[in-house]
N, C-alpha and C. Protein backbone atom coordinates (compact mmCIF):
# COMPACT_ATOMS: atom_id res chain seq x y z
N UNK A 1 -25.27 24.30 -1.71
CA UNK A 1 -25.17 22.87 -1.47
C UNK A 1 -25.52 22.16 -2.79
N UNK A 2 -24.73 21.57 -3.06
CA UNK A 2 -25.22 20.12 -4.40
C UNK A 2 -26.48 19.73 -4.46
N UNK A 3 -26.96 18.84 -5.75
CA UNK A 3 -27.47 18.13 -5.39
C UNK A 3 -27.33 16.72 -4.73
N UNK A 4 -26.62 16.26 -4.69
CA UNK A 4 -25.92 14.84 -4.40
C UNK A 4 -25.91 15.27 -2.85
N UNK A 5 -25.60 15.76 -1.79
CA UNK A 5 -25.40 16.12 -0.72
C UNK A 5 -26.52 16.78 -0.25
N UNK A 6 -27.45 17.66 -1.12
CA UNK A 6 -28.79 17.82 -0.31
C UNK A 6 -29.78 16.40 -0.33
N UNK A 7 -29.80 15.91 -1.44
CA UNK A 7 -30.41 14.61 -1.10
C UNK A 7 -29.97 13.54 -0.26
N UNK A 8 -28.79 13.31 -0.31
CA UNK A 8 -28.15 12.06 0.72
C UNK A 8 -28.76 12.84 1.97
N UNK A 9 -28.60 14.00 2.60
CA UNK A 9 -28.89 14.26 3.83
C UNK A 9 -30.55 14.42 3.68
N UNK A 10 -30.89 14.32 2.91
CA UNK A 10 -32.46 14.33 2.97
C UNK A 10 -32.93 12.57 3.48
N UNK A 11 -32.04 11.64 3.03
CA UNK A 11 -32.07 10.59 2.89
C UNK A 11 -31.40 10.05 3.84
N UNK A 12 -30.64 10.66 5.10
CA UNK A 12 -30.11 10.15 6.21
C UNK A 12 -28.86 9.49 5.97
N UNK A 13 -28.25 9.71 4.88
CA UNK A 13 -27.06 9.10 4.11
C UNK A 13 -25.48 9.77 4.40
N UNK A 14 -24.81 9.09 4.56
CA UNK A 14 -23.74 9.83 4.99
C UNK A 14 -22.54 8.99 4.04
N UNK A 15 -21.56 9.95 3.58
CA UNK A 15 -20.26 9.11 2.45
C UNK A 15 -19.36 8.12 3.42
N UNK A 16 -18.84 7.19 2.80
CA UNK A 16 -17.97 6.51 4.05
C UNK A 16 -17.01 6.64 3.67
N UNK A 17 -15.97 7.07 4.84
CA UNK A 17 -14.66 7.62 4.68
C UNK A 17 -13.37 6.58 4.74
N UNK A 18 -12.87 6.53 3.44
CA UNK A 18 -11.86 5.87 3.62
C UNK A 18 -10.41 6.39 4.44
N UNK A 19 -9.96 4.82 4.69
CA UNK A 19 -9.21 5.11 5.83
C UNK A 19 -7.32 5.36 5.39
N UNK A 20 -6.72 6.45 5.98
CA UNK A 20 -5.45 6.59 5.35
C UNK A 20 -4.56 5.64 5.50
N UNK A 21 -4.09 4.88 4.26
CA UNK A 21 -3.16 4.58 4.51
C UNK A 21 -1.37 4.35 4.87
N UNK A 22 -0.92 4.11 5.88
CA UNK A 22 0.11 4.41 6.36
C UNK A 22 1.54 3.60 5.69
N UNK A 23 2.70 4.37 5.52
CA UNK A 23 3.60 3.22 5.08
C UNK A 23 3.65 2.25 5.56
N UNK A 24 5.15 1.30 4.92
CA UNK A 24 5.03 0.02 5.36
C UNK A 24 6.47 0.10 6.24
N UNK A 25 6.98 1.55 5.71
CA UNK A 25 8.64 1.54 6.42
C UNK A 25 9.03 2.80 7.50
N UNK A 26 8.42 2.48 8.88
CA UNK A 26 8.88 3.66 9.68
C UNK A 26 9.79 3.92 10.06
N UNK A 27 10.79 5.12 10.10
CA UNK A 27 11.90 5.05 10.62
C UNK A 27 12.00 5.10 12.05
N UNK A 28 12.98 4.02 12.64
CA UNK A 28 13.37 4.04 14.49
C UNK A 28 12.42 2.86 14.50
N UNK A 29 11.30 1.91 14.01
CA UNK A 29 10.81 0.94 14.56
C UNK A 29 11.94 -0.40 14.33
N UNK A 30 12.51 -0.72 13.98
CA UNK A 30 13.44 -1.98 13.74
C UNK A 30 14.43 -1.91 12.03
N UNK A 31 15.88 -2.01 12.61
CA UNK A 31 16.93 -1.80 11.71
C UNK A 31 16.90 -2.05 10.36
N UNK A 32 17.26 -1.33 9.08
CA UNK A 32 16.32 -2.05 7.84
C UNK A 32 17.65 -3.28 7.38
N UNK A 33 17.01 -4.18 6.46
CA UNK A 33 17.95 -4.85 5.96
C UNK A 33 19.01 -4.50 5.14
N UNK A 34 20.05 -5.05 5.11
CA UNK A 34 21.60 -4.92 4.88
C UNK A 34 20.55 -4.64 3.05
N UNK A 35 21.31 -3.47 2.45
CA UNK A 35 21.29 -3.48 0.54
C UNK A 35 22.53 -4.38 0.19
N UNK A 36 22.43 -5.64 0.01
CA UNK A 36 23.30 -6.66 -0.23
C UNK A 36 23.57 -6.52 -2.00
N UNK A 37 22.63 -5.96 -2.98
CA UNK A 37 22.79 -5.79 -4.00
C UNK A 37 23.52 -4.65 -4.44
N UNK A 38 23.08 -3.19 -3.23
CA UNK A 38 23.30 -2.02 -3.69
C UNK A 38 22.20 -1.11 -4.37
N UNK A 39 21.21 -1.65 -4.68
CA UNK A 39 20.31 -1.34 -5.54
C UNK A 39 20.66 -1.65 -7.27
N UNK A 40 21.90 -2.76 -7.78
CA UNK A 40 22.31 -2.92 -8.95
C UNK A 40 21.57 -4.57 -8.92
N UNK A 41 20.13 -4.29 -10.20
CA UNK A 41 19.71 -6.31 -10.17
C UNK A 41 20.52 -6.04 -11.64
N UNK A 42 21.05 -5.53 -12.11
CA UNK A 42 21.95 -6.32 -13.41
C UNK A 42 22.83 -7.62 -12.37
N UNK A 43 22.72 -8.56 -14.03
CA UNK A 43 23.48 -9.58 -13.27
C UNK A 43 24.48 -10.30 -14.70
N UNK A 44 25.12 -10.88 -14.49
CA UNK A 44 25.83 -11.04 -15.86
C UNK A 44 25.69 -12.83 -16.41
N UNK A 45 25.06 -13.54 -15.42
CA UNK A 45 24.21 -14.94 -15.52
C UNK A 45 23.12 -15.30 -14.83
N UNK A 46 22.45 -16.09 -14.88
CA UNK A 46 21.31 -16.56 -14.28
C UNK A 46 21.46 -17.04 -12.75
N UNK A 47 21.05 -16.48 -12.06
CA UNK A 47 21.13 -17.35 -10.41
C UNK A 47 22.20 -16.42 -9.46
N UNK A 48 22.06 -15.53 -10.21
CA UNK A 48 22.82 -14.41 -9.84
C UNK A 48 22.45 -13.49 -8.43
N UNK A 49 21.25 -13.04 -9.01
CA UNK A 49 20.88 -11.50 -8.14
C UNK A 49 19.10 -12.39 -8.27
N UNK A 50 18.61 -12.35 -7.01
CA UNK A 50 17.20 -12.42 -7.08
C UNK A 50 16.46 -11.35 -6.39
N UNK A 51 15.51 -11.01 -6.82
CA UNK A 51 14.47 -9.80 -6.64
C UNK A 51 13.34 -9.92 -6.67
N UNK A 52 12.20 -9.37 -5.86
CA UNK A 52 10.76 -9.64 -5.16
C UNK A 52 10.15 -8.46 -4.70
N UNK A 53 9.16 -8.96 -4.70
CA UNK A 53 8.30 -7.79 -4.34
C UNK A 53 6.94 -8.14 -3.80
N UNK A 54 6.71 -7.19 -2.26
CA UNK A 54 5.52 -8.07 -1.58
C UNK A 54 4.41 -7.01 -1.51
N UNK A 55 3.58 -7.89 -2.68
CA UNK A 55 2.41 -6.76 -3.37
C UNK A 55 1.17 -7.09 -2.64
N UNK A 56 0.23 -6.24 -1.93
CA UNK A 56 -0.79 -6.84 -1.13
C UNK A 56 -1.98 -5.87 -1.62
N UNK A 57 -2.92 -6.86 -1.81
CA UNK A 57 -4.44 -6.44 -2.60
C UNK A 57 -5.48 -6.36 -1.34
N UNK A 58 -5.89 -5.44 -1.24
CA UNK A 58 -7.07 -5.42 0.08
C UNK A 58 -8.38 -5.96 -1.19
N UNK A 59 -8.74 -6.73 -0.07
CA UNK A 59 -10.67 -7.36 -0.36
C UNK A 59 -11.59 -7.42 -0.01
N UNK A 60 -12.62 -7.49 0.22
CA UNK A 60 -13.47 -6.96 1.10
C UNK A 60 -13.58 -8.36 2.31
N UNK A 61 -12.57 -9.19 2.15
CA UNK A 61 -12.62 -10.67 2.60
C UNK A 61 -11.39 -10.41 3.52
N UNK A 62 -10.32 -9.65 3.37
CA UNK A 62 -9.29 -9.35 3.69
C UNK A 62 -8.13 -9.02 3.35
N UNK A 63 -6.51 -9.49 3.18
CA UNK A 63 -5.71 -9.03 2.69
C UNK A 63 -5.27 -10.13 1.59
N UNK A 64 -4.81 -10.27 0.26
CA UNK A 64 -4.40 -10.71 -0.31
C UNK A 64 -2.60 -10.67 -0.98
């Protein structure tokens, strides 16, 4: 046994287990959206092709 692990249990301490996270895209829950681009963002002018991305920060406050 460690030391780090004989003392925490000497100390009534236990690690806290983070929790797995699951995708965001299951297949069979609801139809995905039409690839209207194709996966091609070249564009040959401005106002063309728009592209995004929905980036989410966990906090200890909640989701960002």
């Amino acid at each position: 046994m460690n030391t780090v692990a004989r003392t925490m249990a000497e100390l009534g301490l236990a690690g806290r287990k983070t929790r797995r996270r699951r995708g965001l895209t299951r297949p069979g829950r609801r139809a995905a959206a039409p690839d209207l681009v194709r996966r091609d963002f070249s564009a040959d002018a401005p106002d063309q092709v728009w592209a995004g991305d929905m980036t989410e920060i966990v906090t200890s406050e909640g989701k960002l």
